[in-house]
Structures are given as C-alpha cells and as structure tokens.
PDB file of N, CA and C in Angstrom:
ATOM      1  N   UNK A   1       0.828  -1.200   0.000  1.00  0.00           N
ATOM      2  CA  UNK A   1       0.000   0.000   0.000  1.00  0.00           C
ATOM      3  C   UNK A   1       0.870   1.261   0.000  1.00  0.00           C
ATOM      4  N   UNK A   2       2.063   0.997   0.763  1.00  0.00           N
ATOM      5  CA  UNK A   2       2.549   2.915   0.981  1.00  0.00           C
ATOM      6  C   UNK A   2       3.405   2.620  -0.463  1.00  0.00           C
ATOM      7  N   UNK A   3       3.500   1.834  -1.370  1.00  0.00           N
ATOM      8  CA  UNK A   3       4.286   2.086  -2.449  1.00  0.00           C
ATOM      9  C   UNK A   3       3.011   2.466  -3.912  1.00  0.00           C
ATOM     10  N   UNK A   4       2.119   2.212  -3.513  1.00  0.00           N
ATOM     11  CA  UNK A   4       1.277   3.094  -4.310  1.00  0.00           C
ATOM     12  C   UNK A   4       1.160   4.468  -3.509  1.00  0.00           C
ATOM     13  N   UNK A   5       0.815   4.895  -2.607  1.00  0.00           N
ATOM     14  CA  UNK A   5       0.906   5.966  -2.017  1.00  0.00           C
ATOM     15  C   UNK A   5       1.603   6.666  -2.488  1.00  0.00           C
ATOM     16  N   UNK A   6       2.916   6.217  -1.927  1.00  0.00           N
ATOM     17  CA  UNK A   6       4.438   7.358  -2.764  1.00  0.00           C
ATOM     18  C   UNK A   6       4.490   7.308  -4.508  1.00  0.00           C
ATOM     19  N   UNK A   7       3.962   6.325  -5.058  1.00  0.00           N
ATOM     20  CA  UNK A   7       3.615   6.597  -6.389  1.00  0.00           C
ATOM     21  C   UNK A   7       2.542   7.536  -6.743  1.00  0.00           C
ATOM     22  N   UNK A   8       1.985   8.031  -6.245  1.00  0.00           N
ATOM     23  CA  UNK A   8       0.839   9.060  -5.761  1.00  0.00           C
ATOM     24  C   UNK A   8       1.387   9.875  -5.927  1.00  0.00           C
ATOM     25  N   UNK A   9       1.927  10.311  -4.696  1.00  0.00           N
ATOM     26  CA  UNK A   9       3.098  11.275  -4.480  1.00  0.00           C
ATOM     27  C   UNK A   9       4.036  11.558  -5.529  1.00  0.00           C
ATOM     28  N   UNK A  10       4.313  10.571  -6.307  1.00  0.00           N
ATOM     29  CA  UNK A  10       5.204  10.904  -7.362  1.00  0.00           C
ATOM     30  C   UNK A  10       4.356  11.702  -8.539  1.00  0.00           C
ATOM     31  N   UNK A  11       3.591  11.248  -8.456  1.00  0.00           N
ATOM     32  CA  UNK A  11       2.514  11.795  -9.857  1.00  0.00           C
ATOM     33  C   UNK A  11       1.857  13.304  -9.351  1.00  0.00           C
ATOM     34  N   UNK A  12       1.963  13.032  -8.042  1.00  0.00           N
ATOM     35  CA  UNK A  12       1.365  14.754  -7.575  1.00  0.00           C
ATOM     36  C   UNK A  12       2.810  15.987  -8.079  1.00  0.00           C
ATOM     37  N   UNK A  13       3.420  15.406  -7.564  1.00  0.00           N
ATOM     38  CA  UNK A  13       5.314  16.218  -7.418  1.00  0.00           C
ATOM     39  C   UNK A  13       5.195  16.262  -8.822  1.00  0.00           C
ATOM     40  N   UNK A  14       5.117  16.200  -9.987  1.00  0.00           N
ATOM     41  CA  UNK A  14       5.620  15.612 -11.396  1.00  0.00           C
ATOM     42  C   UNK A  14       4.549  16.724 -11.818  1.00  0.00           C
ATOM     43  N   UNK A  15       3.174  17.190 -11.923  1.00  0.00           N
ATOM     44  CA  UNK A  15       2.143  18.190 -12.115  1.00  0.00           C
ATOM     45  C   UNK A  15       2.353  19.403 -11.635  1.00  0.00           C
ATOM     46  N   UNK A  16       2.980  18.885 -10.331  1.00  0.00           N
ATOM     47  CA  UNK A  16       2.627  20.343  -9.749  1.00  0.00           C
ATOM     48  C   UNK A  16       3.943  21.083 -10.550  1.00  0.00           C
ATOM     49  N   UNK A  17       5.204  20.341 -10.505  1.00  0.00           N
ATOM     50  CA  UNK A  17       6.616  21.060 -11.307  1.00  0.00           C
ATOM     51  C   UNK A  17       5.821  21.408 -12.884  1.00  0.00           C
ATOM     52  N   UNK A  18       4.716  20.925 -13.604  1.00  0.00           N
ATOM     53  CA  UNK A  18       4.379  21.210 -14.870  1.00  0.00           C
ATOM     54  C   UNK A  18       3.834  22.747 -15.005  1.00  0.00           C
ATOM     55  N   UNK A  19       2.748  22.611 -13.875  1.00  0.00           N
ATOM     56  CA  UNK A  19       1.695  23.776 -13.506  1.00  0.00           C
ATOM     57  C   UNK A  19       2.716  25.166 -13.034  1.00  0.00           C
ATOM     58  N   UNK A  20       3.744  24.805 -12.372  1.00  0.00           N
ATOM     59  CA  UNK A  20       4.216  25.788 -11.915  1.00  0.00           C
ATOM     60  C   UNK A  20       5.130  26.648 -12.937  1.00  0.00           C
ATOM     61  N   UNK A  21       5.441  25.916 -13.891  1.00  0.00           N
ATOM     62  CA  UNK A  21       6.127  26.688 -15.035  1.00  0.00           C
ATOM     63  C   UNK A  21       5.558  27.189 -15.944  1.00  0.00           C
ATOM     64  N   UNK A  22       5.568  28.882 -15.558  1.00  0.00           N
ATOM     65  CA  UNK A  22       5.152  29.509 -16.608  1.00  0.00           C
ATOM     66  C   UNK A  22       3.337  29.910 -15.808  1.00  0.00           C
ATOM     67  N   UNK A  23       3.395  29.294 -14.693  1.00  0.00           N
ATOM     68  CA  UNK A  23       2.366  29.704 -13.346  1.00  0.00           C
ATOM     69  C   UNK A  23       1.631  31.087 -13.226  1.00  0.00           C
ATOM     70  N   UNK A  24       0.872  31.519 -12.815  1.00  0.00           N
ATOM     71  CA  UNK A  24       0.835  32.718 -12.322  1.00  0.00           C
ATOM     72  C   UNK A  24       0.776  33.205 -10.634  1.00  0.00           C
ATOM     73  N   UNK A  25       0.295  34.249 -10.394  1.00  0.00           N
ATOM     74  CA  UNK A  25       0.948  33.735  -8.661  1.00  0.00           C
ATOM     75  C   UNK A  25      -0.208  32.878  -7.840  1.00  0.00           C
ATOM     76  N   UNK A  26      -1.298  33.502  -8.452  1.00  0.00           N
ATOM     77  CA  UNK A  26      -2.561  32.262  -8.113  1.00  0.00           C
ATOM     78  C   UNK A  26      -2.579  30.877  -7.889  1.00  0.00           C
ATOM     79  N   UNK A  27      -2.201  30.760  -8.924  1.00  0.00           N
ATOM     80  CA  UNK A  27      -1.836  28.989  -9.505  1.00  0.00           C
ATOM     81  C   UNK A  27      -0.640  28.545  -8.851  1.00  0.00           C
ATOM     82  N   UNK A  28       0.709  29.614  -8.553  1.00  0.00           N
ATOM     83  CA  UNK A  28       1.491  28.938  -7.138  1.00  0.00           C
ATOM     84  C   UNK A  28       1.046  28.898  -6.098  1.00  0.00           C
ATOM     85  N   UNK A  29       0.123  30.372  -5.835  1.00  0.00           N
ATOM     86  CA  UNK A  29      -0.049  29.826  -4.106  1.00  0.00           C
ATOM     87  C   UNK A  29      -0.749  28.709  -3.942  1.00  0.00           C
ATOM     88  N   UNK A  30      -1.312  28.711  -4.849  1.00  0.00           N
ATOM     89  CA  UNK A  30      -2.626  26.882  -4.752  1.00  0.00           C
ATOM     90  C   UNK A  30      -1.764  25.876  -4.762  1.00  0.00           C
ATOM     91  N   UNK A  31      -0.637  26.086  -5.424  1.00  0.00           N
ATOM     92  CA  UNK A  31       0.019  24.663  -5.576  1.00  0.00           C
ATOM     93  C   UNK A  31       1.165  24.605  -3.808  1.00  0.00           C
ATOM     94  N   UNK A  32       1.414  25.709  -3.778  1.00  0.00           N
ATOM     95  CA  UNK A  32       2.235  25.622  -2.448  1.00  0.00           C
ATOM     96  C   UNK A  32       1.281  25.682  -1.467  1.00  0.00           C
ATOM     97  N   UNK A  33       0.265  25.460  -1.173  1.00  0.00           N
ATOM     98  CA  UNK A  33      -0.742  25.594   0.151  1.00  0.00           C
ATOM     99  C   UNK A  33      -1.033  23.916  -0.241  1.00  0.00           C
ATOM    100  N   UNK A  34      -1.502  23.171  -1.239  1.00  0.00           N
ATOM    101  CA  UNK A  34      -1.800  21.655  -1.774  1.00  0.00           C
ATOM    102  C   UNK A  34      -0.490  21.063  -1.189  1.00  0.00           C
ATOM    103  N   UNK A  35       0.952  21.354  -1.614  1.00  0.00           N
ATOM    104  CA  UNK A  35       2.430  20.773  -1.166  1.00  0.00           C
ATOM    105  C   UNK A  35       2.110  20.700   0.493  1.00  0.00           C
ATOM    106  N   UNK A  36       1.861  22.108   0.881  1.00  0.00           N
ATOM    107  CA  UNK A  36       2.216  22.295   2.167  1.00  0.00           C
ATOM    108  C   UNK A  36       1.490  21.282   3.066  1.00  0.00           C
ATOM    109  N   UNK A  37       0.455  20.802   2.517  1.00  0.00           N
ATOM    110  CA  UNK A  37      -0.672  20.077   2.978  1.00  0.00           C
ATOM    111  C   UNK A  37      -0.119  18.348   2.856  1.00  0.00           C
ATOM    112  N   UNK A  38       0.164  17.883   1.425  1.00  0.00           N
ATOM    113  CA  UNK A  38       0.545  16.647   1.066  1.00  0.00           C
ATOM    114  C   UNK A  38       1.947  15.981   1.951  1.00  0.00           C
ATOM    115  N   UNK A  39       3.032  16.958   1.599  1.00  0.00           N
ATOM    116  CA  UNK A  39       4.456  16.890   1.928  1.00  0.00           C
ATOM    117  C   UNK A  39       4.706  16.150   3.874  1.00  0.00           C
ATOM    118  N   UNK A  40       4.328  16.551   4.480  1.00  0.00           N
ATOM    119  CA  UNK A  40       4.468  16.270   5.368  1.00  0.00           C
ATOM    120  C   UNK A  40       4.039  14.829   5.265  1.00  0.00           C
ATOM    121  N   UNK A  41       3.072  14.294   5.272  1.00  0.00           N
ATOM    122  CA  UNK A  41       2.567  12.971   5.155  1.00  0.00           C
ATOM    123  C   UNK A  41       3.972  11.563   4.646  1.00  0.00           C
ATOM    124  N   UNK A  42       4.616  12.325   4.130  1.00  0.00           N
ATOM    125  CA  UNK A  42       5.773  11.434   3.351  1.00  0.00           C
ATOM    126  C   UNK A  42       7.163  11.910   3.678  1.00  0.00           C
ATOM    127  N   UNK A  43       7.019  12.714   4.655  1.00  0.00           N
ATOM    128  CA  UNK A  43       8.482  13.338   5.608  1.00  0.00           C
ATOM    129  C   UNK A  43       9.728  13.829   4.905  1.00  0.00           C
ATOM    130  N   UNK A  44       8.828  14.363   3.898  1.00  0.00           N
ATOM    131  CA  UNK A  44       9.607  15.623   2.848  1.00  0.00           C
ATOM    132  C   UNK A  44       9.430  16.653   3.439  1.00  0.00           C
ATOM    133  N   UNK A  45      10.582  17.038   4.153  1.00  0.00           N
ATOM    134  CA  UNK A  45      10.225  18.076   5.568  1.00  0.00           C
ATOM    135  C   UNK A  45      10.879  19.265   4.438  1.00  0.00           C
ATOM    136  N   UNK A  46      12.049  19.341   3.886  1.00  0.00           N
ATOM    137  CA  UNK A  46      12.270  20.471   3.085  1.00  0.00           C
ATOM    138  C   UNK A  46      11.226  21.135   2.318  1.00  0.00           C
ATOM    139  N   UNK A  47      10.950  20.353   1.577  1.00  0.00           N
ATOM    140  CA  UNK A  47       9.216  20.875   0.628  1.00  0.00           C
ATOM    141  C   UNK A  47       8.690  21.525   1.250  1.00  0.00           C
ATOM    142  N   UNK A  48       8.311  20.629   2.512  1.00  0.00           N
ATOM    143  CA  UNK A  48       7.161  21.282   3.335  1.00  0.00           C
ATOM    144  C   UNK A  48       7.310  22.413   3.898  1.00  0.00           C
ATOM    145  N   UNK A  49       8.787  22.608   3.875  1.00  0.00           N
ATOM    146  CA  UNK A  49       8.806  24.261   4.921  1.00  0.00           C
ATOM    147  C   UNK A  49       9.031  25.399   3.753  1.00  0.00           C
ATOM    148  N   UNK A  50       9.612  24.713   2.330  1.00  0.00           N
ATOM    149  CA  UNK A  50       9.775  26.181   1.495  1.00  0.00           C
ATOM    150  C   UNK A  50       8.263  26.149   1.415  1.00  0.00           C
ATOM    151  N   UNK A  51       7.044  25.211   1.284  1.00  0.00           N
ATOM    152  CA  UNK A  51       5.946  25.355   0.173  1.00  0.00           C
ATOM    153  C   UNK A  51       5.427  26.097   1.693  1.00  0.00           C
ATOM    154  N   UNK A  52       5.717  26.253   2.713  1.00  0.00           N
ATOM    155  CA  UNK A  52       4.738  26.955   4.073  1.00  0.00           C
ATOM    156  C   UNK A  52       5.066  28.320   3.953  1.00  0.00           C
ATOM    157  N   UNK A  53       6.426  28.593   4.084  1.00  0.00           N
ATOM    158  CA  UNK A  53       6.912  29.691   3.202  1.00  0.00           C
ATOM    159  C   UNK A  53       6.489  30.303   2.394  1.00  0.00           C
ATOM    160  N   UNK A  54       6.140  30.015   1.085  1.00  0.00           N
ATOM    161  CA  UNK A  54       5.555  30.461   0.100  1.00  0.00           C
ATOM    162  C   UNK A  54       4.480  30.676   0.338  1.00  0.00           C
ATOM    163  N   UNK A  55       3.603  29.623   0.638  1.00  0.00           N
ATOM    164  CA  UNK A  55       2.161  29.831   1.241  1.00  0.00           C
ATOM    165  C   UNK A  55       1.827  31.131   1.689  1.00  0.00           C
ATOM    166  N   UNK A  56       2.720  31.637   2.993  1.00  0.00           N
ATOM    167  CA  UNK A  56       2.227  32.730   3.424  1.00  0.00           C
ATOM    168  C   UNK A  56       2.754  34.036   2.370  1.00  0.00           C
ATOM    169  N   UNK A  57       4.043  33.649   2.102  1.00  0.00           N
ATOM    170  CA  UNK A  57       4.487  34.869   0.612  1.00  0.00           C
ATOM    171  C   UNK A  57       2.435  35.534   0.072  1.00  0.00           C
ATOM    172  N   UNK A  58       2.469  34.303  -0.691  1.00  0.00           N
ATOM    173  CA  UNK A  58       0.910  34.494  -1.315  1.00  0.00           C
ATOM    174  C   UNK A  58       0.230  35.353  -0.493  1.00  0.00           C
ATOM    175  N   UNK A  59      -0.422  34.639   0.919  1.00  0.00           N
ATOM    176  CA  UNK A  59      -1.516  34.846   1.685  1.00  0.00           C
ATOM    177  C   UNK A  59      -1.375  36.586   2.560  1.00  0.00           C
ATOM    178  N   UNK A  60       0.179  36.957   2.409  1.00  0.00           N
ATOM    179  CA  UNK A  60       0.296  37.775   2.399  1.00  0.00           C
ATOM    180  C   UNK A  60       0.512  39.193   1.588  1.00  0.00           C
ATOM    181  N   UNK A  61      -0.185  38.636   0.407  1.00  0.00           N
ATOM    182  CA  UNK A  61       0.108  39.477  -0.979  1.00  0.00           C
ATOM    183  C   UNK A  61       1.529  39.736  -1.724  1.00  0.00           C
ATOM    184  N   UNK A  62       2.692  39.211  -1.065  1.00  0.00           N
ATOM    185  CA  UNK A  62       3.973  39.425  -1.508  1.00  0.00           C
ATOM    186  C   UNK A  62       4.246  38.683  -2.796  1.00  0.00           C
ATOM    187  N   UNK A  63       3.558  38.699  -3.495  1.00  0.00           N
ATOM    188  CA  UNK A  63       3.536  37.770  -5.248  1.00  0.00           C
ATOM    189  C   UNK A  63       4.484  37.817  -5.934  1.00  0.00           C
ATOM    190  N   UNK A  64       5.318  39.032  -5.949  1.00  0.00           N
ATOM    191  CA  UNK A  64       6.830  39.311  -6.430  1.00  0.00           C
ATOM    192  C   UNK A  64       7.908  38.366  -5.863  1.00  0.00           C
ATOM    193  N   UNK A  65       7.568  38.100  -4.403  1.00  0.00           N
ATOM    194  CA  UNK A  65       9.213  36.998  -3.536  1.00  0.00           C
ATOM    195  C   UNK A  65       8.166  36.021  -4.339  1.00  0.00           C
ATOM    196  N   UNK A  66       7.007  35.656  -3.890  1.00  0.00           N
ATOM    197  CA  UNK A  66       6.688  34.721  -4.032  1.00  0.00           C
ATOM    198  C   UNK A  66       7.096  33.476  -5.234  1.00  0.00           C
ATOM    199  N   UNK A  67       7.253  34.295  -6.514  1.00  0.00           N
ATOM    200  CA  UNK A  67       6.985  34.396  -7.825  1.00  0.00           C
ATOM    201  C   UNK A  67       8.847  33.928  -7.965  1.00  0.00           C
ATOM    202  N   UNK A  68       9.856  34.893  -7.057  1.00  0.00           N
ATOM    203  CA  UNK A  68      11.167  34.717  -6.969  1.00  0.00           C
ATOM    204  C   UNK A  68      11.839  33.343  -6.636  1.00  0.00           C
ATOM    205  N   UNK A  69      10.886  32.777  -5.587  1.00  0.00           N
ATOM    206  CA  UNK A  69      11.176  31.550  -5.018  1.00  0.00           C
ATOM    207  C   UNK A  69      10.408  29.855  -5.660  1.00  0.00           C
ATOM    208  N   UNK A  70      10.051  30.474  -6.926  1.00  0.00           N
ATOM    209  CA  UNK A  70       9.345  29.127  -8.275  1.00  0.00           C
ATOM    210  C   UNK A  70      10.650  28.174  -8.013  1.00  0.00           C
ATOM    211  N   UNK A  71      12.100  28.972  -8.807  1.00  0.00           N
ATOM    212  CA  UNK A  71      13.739  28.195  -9.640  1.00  0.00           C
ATOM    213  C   UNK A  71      13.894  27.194  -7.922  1.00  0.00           C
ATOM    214  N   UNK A  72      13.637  27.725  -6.806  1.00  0.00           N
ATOM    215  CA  UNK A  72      13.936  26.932  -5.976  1.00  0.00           C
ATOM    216  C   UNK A  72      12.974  25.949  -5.875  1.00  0.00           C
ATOM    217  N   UNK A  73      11.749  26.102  -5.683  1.00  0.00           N
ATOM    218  CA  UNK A  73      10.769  25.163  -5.492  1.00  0.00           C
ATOM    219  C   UNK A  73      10.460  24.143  -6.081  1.00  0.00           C
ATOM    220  N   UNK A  74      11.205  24.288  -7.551  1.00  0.00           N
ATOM    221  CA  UNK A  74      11.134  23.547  -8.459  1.00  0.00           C
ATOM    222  C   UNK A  74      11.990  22.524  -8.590  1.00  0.00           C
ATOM    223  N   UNK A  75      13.595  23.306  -7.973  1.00  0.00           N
ATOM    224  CA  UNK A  75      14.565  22.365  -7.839  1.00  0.00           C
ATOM    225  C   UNK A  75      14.106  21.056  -6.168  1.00  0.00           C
ATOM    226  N   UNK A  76      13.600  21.814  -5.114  1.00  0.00           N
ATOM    227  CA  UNK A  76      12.983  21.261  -4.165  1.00  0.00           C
ATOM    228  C   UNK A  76      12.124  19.910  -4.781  1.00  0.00           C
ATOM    229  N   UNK A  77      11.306  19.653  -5.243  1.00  0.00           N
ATOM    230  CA  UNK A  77      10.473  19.030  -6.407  1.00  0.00           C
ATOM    231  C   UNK A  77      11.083  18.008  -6.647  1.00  0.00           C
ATOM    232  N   UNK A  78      12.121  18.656  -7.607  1.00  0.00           N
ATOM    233  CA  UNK A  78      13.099  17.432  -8.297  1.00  0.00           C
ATOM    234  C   UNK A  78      13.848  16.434  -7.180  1.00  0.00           C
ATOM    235  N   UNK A  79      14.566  16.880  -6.296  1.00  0.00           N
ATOM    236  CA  UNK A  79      15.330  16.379  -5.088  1.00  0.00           C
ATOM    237  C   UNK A  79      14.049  15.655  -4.269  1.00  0.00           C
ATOM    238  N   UNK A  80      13.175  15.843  -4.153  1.00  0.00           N
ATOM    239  CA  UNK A  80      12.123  15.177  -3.711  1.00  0.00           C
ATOM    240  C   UNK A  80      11.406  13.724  -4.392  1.00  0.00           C
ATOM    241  N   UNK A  81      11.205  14.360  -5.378  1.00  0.00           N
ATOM    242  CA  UNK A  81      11.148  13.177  -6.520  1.00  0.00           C
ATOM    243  C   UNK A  81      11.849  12.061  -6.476  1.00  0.00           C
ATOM    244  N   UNK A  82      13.499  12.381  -6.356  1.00  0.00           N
ATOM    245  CA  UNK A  82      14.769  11.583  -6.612  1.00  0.00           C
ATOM    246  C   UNK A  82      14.612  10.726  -5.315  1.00  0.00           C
ATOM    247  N   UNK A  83      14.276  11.313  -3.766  1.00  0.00           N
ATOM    248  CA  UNK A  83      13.890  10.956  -3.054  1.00  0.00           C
ATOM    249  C   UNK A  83      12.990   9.677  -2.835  1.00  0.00           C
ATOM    250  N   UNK A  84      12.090  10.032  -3.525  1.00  0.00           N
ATOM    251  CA  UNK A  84      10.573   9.278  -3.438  1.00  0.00           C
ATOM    252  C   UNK A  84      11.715   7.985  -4.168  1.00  0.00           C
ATOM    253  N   UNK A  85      11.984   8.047  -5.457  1.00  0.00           N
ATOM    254  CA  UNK A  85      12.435   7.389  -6.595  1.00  0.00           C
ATOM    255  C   UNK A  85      13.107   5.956  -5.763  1.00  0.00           C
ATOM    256  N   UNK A  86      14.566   6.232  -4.613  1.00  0.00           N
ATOM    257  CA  UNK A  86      14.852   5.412  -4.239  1.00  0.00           C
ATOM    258  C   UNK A  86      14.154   4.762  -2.943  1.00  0.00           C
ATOM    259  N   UNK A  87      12.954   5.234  -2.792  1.00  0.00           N
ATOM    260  CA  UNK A  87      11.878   4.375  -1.842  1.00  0.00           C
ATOM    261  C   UNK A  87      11.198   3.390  -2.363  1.00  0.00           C
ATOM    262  N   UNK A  88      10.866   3.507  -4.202  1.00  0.00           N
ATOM    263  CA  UNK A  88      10.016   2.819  -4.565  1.00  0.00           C
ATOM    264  C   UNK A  88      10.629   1.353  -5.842  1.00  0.00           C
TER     265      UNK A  88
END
C-alpha cells in the first residue's frame, strides 16, 4: 500500500513542477498551500517548509518573492522526486 501511495506522491510532485512553469501567482499559491498540505505525510520536511513559506508569501500578498522563489521550489520538487524514486 505505501508504495502506491508514494507513487501518488510521485505523480502529484511531477504536475505540480508542470503547472508551476510559466504559473501565475494564483496557480502557485494553490500549488504551495496543496504541497504544504501533502508533503508532510511522506516526511519531505524540506518541501514542506519552502511550500509553508511560500504559502504565506501568497496569503500575504507578496507575489513578487513569491513568484522569486518558483527556480527553488522547483529544484525542491526534483530532489524530492529523486527521493521518493529510491523508496520505490
């Protein structure tokens, strides 16, 4: 069961890096408030604290950092992925 799960997880991580390129700041904060939510569950503690981060960037109207901190989040993503990769 948790190896479909993290295959889950893999297919969530893999969309959200699609959606976020080329994003607007809407469509990140949704995707970093969804991370912030998922990530923990699978003890991708890095994710989870840039996408909480970001989260509030958004929730606090700062759309410009917000918007600054995609090239990282994205690389976060990937290293996460690679992560998941040798679990499954």
């Amino acid at each position: 069961m948790f190896p479909t799960l993290l295959g889950l997880f893999k297919q969530e991580l893999n969309e959200y890096r699609d959606q976020l390129v080329g994003g607007d700041a809407e469509q990140i904060g949704r995707i970093c408030h969804a991370i912030k939510g998922s990530a923990p569950s699978f003890g991708a503690k890095p994710l989870t604290q840039l996408a909480t981060e970001m989260d509030l960037l958004f929730k606090s109207g700062r759309k410009e950092e917000l918007q600054q901190q995609v090239p990282q989040l994205l690389e976060m993503l990937s290293n996460t992925e690679q992560g998941v990769n040798k679990l499954l």
